[in-house]
Each structure stands twice: as structure tokens, then as C-alpha cells.
Protein backbone atom coordinates (compact mmCIF):
# COMPACT_ATOMS: atom_id res chain seq x y z
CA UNK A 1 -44.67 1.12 -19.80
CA UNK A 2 -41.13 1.55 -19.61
CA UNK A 3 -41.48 4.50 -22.31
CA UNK A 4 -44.31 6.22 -20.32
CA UNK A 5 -41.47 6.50 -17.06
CA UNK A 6 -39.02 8.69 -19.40
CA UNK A 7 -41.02 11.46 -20.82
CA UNK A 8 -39.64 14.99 -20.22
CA UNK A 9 -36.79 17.38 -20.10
CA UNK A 10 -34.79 15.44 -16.82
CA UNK A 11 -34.46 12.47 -19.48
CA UNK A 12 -33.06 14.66 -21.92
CA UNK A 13 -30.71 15.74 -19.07
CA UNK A 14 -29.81 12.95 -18.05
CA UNK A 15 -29.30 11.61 -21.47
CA UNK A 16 -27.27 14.50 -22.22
CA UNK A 17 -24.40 13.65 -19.63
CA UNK A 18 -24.80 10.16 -19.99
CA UNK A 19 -22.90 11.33 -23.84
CA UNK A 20 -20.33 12.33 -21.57
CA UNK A 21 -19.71 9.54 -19.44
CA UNK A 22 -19.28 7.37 -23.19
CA UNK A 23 -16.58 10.75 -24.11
CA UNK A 24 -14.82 9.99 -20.65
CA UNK A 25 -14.76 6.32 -20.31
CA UNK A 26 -13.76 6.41 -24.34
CA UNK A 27 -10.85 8.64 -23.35
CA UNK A 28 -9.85 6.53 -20.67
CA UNK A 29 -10.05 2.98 -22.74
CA UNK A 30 -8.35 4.01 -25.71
CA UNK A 31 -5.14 3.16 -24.01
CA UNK A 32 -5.56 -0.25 -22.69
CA UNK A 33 -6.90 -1.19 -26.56
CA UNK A 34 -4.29 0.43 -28.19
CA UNK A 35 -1.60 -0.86 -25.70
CA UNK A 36 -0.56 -4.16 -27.68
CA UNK A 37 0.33 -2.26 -30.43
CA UNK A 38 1.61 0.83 -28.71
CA UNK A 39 3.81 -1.20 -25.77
CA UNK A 40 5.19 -2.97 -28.95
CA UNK A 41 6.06 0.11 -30.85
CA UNK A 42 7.72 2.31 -27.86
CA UNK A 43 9.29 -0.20 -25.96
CA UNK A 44 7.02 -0.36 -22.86
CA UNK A 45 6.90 -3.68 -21.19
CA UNK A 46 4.13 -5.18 -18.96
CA UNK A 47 5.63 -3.55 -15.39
CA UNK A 48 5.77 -0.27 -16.86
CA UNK A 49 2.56 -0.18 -18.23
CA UNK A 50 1.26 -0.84 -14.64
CA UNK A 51 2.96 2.27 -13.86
CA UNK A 52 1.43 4.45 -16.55
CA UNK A 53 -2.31 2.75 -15.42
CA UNK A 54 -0.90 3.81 -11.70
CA UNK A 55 -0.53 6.93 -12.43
CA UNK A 56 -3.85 7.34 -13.65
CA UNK A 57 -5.49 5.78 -10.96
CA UNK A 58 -3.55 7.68 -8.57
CA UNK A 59 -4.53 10.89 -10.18
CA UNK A 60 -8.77 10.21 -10.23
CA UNK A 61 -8.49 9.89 -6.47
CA UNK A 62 -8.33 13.36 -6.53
CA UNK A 63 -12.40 12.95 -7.43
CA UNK A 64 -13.24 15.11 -3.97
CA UNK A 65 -11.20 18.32 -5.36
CA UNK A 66 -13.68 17.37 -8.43
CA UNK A 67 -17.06 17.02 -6.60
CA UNK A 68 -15.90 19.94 -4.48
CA UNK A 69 -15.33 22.48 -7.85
CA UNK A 70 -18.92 21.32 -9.00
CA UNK A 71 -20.69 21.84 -5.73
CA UNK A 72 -19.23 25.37 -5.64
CA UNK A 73 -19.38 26.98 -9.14
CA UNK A 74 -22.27 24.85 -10.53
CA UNK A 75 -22.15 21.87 -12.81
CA UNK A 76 -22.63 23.19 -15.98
CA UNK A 77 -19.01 25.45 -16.14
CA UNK A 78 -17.78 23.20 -14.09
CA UNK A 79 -18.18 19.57 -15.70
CA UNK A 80 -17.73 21.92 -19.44
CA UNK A 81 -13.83 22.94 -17.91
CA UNK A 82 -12.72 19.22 -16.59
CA UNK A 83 -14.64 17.71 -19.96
CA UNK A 84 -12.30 20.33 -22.14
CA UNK A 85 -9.41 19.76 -20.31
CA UNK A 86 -9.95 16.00 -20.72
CA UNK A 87 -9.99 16.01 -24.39
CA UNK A 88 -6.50 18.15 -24.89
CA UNK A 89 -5.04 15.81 -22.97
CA UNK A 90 -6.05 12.52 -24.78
CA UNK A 91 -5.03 14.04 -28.07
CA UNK A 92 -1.44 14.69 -26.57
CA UNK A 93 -1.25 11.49 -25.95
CA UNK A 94 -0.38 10.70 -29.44
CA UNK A 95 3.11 12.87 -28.82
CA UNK A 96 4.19 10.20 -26.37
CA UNK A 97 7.31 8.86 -27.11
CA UNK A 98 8.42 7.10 -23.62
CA UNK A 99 6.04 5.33 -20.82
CA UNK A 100 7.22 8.13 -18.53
CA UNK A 101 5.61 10.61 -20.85
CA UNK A 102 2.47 8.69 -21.37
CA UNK A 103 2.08 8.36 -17.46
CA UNK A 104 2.55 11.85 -16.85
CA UNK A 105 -0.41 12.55 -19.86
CA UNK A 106 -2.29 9.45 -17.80
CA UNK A 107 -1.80 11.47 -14.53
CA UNK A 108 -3.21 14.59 -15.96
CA UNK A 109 -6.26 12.86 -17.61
CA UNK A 110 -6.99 10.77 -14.17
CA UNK A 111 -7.21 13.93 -12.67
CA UNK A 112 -9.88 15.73 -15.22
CA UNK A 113 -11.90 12.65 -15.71
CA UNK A 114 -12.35 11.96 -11.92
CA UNK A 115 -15.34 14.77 -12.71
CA UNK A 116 -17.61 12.71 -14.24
CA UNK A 117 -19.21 10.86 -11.79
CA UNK A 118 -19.53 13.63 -9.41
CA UNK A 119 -20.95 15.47 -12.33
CA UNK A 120 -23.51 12.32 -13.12
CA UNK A 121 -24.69 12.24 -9.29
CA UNK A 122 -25.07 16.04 -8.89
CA UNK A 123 -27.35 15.83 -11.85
CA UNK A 124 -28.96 12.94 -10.59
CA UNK A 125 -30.12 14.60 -7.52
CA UNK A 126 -30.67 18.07 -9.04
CA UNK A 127 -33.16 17.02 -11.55
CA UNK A 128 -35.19 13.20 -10.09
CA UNK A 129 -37.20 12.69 -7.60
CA UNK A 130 -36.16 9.61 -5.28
CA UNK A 131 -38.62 6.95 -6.94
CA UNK A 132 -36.46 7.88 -10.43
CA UNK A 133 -32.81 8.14 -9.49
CA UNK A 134 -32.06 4.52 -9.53
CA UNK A 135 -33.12 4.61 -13.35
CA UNK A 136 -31.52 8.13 -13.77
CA UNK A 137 -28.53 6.59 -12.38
CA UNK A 138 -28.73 3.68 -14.13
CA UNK A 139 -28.82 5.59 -17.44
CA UNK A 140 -25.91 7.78 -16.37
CA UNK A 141 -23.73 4.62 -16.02
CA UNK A 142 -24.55 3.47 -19.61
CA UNK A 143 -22.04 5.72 -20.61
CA UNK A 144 -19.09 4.02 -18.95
CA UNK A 145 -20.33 0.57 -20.21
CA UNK A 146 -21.21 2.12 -23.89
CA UNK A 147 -17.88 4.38 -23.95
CA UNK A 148 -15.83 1.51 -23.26
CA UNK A 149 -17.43 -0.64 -25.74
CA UNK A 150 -17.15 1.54 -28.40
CA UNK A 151 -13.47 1.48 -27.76
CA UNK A 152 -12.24 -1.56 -29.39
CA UNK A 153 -13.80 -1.09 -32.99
CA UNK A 154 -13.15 2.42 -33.02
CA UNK A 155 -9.60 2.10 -31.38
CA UNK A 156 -8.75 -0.55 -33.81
CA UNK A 157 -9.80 1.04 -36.79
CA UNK A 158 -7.74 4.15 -36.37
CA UNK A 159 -4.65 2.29 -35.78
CA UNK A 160 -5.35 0.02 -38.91
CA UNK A 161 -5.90 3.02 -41.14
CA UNK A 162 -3.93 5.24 -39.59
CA UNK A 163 -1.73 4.49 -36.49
CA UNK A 164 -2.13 4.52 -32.74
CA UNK A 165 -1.72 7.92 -32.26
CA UNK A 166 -4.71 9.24 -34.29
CA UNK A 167 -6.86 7.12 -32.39
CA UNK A 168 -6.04 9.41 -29.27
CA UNK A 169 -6.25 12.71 -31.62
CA UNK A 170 -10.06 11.49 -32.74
CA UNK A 171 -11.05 10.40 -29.51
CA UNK A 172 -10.22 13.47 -27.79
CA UNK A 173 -11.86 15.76 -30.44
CA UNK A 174 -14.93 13.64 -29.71
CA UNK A 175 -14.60 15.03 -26.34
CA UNK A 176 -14.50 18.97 -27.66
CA UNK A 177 -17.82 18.22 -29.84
CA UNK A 178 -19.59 17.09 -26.67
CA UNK A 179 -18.56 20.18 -25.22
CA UNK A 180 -19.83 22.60 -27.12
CA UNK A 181 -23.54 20.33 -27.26
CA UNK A 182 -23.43 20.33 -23.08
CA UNK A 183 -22.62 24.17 -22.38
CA UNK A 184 -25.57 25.13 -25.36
CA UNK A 185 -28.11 22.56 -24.01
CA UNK A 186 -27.54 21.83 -20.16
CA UNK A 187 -29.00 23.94 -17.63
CA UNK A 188 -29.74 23.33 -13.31
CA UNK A 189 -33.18 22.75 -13.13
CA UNK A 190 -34.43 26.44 -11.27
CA UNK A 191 -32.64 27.69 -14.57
CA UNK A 192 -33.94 25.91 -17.25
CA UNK A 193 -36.03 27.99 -19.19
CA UNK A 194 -37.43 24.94 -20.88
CA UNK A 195 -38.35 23.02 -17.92
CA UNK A 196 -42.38 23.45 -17.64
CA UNK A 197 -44.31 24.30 -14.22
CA UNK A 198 -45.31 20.86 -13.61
CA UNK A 199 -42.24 18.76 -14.39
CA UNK A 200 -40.53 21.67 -11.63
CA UNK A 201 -42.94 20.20 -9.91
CA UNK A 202 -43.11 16.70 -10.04
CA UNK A 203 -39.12 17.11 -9.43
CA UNK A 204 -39.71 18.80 -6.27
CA UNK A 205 -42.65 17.00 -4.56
CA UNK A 206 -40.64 13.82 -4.75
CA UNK A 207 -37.49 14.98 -3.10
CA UNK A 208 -36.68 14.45 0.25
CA UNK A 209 -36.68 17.70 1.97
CA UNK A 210 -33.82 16.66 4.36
CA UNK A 211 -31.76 16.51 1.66
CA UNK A 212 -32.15 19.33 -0.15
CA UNK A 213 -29.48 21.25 1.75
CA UNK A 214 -29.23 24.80 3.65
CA UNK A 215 -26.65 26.63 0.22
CA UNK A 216 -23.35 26.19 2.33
CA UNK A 217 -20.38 24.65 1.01
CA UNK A 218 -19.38 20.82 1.77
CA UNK A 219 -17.73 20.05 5.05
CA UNK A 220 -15.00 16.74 4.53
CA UNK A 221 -14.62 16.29 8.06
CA UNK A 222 -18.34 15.73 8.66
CA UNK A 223 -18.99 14.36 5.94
CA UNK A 224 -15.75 11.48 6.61
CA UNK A 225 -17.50 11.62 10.47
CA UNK A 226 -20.63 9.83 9.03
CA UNK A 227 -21.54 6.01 8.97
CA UNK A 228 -22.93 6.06 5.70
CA UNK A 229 -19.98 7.54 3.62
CA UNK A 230 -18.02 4.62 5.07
CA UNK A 231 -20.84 2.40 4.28
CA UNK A 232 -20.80 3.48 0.28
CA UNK A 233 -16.79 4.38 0.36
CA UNK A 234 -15.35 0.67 1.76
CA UNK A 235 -17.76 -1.32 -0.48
CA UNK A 236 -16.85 0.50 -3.31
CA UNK A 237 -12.85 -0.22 -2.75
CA UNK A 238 -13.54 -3.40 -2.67
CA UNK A 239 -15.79 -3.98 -6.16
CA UNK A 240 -14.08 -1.39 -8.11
CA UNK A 241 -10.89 -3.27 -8.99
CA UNK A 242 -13.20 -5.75 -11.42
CA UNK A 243 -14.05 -2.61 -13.82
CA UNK A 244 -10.03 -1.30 -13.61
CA UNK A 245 -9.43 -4.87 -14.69
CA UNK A 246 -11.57 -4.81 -17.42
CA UNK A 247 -11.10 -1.31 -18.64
CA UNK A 248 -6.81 -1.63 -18.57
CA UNK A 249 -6.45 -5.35 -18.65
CA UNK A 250 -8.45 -7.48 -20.44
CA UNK A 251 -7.27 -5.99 -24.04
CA UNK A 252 -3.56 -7.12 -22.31
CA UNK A 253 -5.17 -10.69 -21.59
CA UNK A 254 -6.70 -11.69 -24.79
CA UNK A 255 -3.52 -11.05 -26.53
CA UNK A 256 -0.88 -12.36 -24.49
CA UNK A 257 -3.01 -15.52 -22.89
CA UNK A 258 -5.62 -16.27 -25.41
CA UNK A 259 -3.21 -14.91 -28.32
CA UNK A 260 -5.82 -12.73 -29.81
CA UNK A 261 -5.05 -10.51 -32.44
CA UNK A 262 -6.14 -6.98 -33.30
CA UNK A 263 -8.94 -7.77 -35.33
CA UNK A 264 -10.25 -10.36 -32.36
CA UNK A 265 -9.74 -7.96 -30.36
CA UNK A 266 -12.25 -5.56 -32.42
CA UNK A 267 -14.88 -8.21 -32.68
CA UNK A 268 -14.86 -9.69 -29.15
CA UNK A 269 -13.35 -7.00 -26.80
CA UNK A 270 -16.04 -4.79 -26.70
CA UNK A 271 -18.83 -7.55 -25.35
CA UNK A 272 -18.01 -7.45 -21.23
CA UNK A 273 -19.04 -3.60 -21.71
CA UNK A 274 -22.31 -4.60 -23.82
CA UNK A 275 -23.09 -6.30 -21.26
CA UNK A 276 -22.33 -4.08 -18.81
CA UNK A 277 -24.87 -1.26 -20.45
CA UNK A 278 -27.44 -4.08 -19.79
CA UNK A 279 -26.23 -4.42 -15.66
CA UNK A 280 -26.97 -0.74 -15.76
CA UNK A 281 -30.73 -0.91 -16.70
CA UNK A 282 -30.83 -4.47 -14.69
CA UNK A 283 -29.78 -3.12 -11.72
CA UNK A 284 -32.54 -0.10 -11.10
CA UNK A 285 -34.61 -2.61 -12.26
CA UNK A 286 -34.22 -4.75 -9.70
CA UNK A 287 -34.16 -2.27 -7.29
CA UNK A 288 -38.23 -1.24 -8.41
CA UNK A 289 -39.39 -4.71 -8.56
CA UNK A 290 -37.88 -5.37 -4.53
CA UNK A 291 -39.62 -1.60 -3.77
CA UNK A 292 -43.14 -3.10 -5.48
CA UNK A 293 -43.16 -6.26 -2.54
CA UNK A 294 -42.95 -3.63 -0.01
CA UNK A 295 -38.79 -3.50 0.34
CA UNK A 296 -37.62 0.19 1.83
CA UNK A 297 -35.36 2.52 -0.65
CA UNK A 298 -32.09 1.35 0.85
CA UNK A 299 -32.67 -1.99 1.46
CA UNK A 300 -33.48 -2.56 -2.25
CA UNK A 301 -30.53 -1.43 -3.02
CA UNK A 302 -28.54 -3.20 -1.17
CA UNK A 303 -30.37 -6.16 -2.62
CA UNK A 304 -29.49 -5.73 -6.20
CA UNK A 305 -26.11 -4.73 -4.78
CA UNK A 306 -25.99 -8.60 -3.16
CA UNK A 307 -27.03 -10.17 -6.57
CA UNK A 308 -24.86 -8.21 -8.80
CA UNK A 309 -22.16 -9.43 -6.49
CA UNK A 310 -23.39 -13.49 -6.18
CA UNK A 311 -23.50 -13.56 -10.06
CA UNK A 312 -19.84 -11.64 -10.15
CA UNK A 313 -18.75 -15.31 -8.53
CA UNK A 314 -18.56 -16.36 -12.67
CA UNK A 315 -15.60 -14.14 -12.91
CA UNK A 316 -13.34 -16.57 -10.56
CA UNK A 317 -13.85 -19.21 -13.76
CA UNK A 318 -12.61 -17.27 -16.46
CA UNK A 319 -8.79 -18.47 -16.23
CA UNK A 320 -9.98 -22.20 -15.99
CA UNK A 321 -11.96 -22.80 -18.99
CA UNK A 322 -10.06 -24.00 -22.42
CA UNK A 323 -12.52 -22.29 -24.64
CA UNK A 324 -11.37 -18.36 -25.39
CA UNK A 325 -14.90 -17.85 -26.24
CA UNK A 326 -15.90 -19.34 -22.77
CA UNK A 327 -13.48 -16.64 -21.33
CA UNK A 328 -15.52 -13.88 -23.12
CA UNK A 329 -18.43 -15.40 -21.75
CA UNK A 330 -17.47 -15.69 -17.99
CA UNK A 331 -16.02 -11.61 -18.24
CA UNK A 332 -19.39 -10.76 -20.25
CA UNK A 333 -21.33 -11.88 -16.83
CA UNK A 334 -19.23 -10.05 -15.21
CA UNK A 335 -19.71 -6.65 -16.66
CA UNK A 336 -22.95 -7.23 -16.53
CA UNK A 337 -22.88 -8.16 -12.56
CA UNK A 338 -20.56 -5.76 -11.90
CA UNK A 339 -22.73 -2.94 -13.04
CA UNK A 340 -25.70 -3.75 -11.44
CA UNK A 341 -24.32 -3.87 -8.44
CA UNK A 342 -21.93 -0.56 -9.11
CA UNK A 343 -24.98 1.71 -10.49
CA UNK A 344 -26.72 0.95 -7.24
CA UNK A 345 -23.73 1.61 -4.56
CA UNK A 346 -22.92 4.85 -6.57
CA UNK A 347 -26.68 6.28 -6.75
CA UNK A 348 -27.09 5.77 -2.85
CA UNK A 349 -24.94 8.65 -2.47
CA UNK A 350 -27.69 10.72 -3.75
CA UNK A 351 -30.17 8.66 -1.14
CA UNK A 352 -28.38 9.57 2.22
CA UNK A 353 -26.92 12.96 1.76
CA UNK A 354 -27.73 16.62 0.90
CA UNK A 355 -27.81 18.19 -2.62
CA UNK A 356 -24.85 20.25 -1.82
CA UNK A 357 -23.23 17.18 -0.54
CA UNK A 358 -23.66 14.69 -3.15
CA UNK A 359 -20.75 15.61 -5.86
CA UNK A 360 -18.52 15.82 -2.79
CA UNK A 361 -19.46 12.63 -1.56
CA UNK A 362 -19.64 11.04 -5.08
CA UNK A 363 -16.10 12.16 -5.44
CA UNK A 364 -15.17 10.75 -2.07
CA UNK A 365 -16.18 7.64 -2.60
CA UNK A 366 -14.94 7.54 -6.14
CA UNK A 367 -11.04 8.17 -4.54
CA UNK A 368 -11.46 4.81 -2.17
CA UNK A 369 -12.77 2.78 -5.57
CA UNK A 370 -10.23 4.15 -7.08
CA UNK A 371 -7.39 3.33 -4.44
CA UNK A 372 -8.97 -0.26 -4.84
CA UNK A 373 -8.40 -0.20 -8.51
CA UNK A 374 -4.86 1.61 -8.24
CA UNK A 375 -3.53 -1.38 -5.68
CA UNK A 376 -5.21 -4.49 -7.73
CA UNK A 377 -3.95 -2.94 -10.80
CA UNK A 378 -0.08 -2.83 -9.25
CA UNK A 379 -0.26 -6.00 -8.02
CA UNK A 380 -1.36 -7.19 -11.66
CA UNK A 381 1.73 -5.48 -13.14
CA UNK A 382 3.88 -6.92 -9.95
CA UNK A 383 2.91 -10.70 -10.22
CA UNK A 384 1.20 -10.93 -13.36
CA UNK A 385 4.61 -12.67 -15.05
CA UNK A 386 5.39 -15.09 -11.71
CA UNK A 387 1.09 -16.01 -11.09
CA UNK A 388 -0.80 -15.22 -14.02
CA UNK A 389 -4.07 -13.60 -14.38
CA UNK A 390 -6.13 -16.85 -12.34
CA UNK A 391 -5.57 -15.69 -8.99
CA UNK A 392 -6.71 -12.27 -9.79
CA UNK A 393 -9.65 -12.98 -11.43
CA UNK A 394 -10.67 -15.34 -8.64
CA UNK A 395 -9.95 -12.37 -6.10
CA UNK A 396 -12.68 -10.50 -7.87
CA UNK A 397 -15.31 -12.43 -6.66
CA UNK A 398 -13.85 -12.90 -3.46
CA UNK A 399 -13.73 -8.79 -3.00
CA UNK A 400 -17.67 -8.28 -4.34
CA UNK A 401 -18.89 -10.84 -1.56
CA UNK A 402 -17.19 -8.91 0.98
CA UNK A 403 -18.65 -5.68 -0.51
CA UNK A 404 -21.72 -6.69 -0.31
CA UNK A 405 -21.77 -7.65 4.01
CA UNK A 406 -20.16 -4.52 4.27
CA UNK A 407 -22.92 -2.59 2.66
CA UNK A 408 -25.57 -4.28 4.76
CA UNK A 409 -23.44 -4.14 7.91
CA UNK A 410 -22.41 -0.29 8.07
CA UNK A 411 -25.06 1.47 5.71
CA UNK A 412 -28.18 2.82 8.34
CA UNK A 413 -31.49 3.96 6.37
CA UNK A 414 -32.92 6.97 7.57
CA UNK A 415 -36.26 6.31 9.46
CA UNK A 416 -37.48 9.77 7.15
CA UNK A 417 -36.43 7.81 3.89
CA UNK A 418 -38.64 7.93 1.02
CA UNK A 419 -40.73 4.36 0.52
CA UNK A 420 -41.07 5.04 -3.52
């Protein structure tokens, strides 16, 4: 059944820049596993490794000039230039020789990866009809779960056969590889000389038609006028900060509070993001099975939304249990809840606004998650010595409850929404 509800060339799509998603969110984690052997090595200590994560935080805000270059000139030259520029910057990472460099490199690689999902959400809404962008989404977001768990082993295995700056150089020649695949094999859909009459049309009949936009460029203003940006932008600042913390900080937590070498690190660092890839299917999932007792598009969102965040309340535990393995259990749940409620909150941007809206609102949205993650991820350098990790982790839970009555609370459904 499952099987029968991916057949054709918007799977293959889809599929194709879910690869890179794993590139960009590989990228982006080789630092935090690399960092207990490369803070070691240059000098860096724990406060100015908060600045170098900063700095990449601060830079992906800049997600709208992102959306905004895809919605103009197209995603296919556009997502191939920010995905090239990507990779040249994580190999110069390995010429680092001071923090300052390496968050000047971060800052430059926050900025070019802030693409991707503006790039995942344009595609999204280019090539599905409604009824199959939660699972299109769904499968899109596999690739930050999957690129970040293929981090550790891969990470660690450079550095133990090589050293920590060849895991940059191999990661971001990943990066060039997926390039060349995406500009040979990725077309829009009204270009696609391999996209067959009826699959054009199966795309097209389930599409709302007041979102399929007049051709004009993206106004901000409007779009930061409307309800429902605020009701997908707050939420999102507030459940954000639990994937920053477990992209950059967990690595930093199993060696310094559960004394975890590199080779634990290999074995058990790469689970929360397992999980994660499974939050990404569970989510859309969830979504359908609401949609089959009669629940409207949004609403069903919104519901897995609610769950993913009642389940993240498992996070608020991890600092309290003995048991390190207990510890990898509690931040396993909470990749797992934390994706099926992000995979939702992101997709709905493709829901409520037009086609030559979405990477522009995607990339909106992305810069207040983002800020969220930039401020938790401070605050973690800032008190991390004085408080510990506890506090935080119990925050995270906290933040996802309040995410969730936002969403409810400011989010309107159109009365023309689709009932798929």
C-alpha cells in the first residue's frame, strides 16, 4: 500500500533533493562531531565554540535572501549555486587554524545552506498535489535526520585514519558529486521532458488553484502582514532550538558529561537522528490517518504537530537519569518527536500560500527558527559551565508545548482548503 502511493517521476524528485538535504545537514554536523577533537587540538574552549555555532546560526537567518533567489531564477540553478558554494566552504574548513577563522567559514556556510529548505518546499509545492505533500515533505526532511546521522561514523572515521581536517575535505566533495547528479537529473515540472501527460496531470488536478500564484515576484511586507506566516514563523522559534541542540551539542555532552569517547561517540551519536528519519515518515503519517476520520488539512496538522510536541516532554528527563544509555534513549524520543512535529509546521507553508510564495515564506520562517536556535545555543555556551545542560534540556519541552497553542491559536484554515 505504502509502495503503490510513491510510483512516478515527483518521487524521484523528491528523492533527488532529499540527497541534498543529507549533503547539507552532513556539512553542517561535521563540526559539532569533530569538535572534541578539534576544540582540543586548536585551543578553542566551550564559550568560543558558542561563538563559531553563533555565527552560523546568525548567518542561515538570511534563509529569505535564499527563498527569494529561488523564487526568482528557478530552483534548479539556483539550489545547484548555494549547494556548490556550500561544499567549497566545508572543505576550507580544514585550513582553520583559530575559532575566529572557523566562525567566519561557519558564517559563510550558514548563509549557503539556509537554501535548502526553501529549495525542499518549492519542490514540494511544484511537483504534489495537496493530499501528497505531507509525505513529500516528510521524505524531504529525511535528509536532515539521515545527513546528520551519517555524521558520527563517517566524521569519526576520517579523523581516526586521517585527521579532522579531511573529514571536512570529504564531506564537502560529497557535496560537489551531488551537484553534478541534481543539475543533470532535476527539472520544474512544465519542463520535464520525462514527466508523462497524466502524472502532469494528476499534479495539477490536486492543487489548489488559489495557490498557484499570478508569476510576480514575492512581496515581504505582505507576506509579514499575514496571520498565518506568524502562525508557522513563532511556533517554529520556539521548537527549533531542540534540533540546534542536537545537531551542535549533544556530540559536546556525551563527552564532557557522560565521558564518552570517540569511538562511543561513533556507535551511539548517530541514534537521536535515526530516529528522527522515523519522526519524518511518522509525522505525515499521522497527519493521513486524522484526514481518514474526517479531520480538515490544517487541523491534522496541527494535530501531529501537538503529539510530536507532548512526546518531546521525554527530553526534560535526559539530565536526570544515571544510565548514559538511558540518556541516548530520552534524546532518541526526542528526535523522533521533534521531527514529527517539525516536518508538519514546515510543509504548512506550502498549505496556506502561493507557489511563488512558498520558498520565500519557507525561508522566512526558517530565519525566526533559526533566531530560536542562535539565542538557546548562546545561552548554552553562556551558562553551560555555572548550570549545566539540565535546565536546558528541560526548557525544550517547555518551548514545544508553547509551540504547539501557538499553532492552534494564530494559524486560520482557509474555508477553500483542500479536504484530501
Amino acid at each position: 500500500m505504502f509502495a503503490s502511493k510513491i510510483k512516478g517521476l515527483r518521487w524521484w524528485m523528491i528523492s533527488l533533493i532529499m540527497l541534498g538535504a543529507v549533503i547539507n545537514y552532513l556539512t553542517r554536523s561535521t563540526l559539532a562531531v569533530s569538535a572534541p577533537t578539534l576544540l582540543a587540538e586548536l585551543h578553542i574552549t566551550t564559550q568560543e565554540y558558542s561563538y563559531i555555532t553563533a555565527a552560523f546560526q546568525g548567518a542561515i537567518m538570511l534563509q529569505p535572501l535564499c527563498g527569494y533567489v529561488l523564487d526568482v531564477i528557478g530552483l534548479k540553478f539556483g539550489f545547484a549555486m548555494f549547494a556548490a558554494a556550500w561544499s567549497v566552504i566545508c572543505m576550507a574548513h580544514g585550513m582553520a587554524t583559530s575559532w575566529q577563522a572557523l566562525a567566519g567559514l561557519r558564517g559563510l556556510l550558514g548563509l549557503a545552506e539556509g537554501s535548502a529548505n526553501p529549495a525542499g518546499m518549492k519542490a514540494v509545492s511544484e511537483w504534489f498535489p495537496a493530499k501528497e505533500r505531507g509525505l513529500a515533505g516528510g521524505i524531504f526532511n529525511i535528509g536532515a535526520s539521515f545527513g546528520s546521522m551519517l555524521a558520527p561514523p563517517l566524521v569519526v572515521w576520517a579523523i581516526l585514519h586521517y585527521n579532522w581536517q579531511s573529514a571536512f575535505v570529504i564531506t564537502g566533495a560529497l557535496g560537489l558529486v551531488w551537484v553534478a547528479a541534481w543539475l543533470l537529473l532535476y527539472d520544474a515540472p512544465a519542463r520535464h521532458r520525462r514527466l508523462s501527460q497524466a502524472e502532469a496531470q494528476h499534479i495539477a488536478a490536486g492543487q489548489e488553484q488559489h495557490l498557484q500564484g499570478d508569476g510576480t515576484r514575492p512581496s515581504i511586507l505582505s507576506i509579514l502582514k499575514m496571520r498565518n506566516f506568524w502562525g508557522i514563523a513563532l511556533p517554529r522559534f520556539l521548537a527549533d532550538p531542540a534540533w540546534g541542540t542536537l545537531s551542535f551539542w549533544v556530540p559536546l555532552y556525551l563527552t564532557t558529561v557522560r565521558h564518552f569517547d570517540l569511538m562511543q561517540i561513533a556507535m551511539f551519536a548517530w541514534l537521536p537522528f535515526l530516529a528522527a528519519d522515523l519522526g519524518c515518515l511518522f509525522g505525515p503519517l499521522v497527519v493521513l490517518a486524522l484526514q481518514k476520520r474526517g479531520v480538515r488539512l490544517i487541523n491534522a496538522r496541527r494535530g501531529a504537530f501537538t503529539l510530536g510536541a507532548c512526546m518531546m516532554m521525554g527530553v526534560a528527563f535526559v539530565g536526570f537519569v544515571d544510565s548514559p544509555y538511558a540518556a541516548i534513549a530520552l534524546l532518541s524520543l526526542a528526535g523522533f518527536a521533534h521531527q514529527t512535529l517539525s516536518v508538519t509546521v514546515i510543509t504548512m507553508s506550502s498549505d496556506l500560500f502561493r507557489r511563488n510564495e512558498v520558498a520565500t515564506v519557507a525561508g522566512m520562517c526558517g530565519t525566526f527558527g533559526n533566531l530560536g536556535l542562535l539565542i538557546f545555543s548562546l545561552l548554552i555556551g553562556g551558562l553551560m559551565a555555572s548550570v549545566g545542560y539540565t535546565p536546558f534540556f528541560v526548557s525544550l519541552a517547555v518551548l514545544d508545548l508553547l509551540a504547539a497553542a501557538l499553532l492552534w491559536t494564530l494559524v486560520r484554515e482557509p474555508s477553500h482548503t483542500l479536504q484530501h
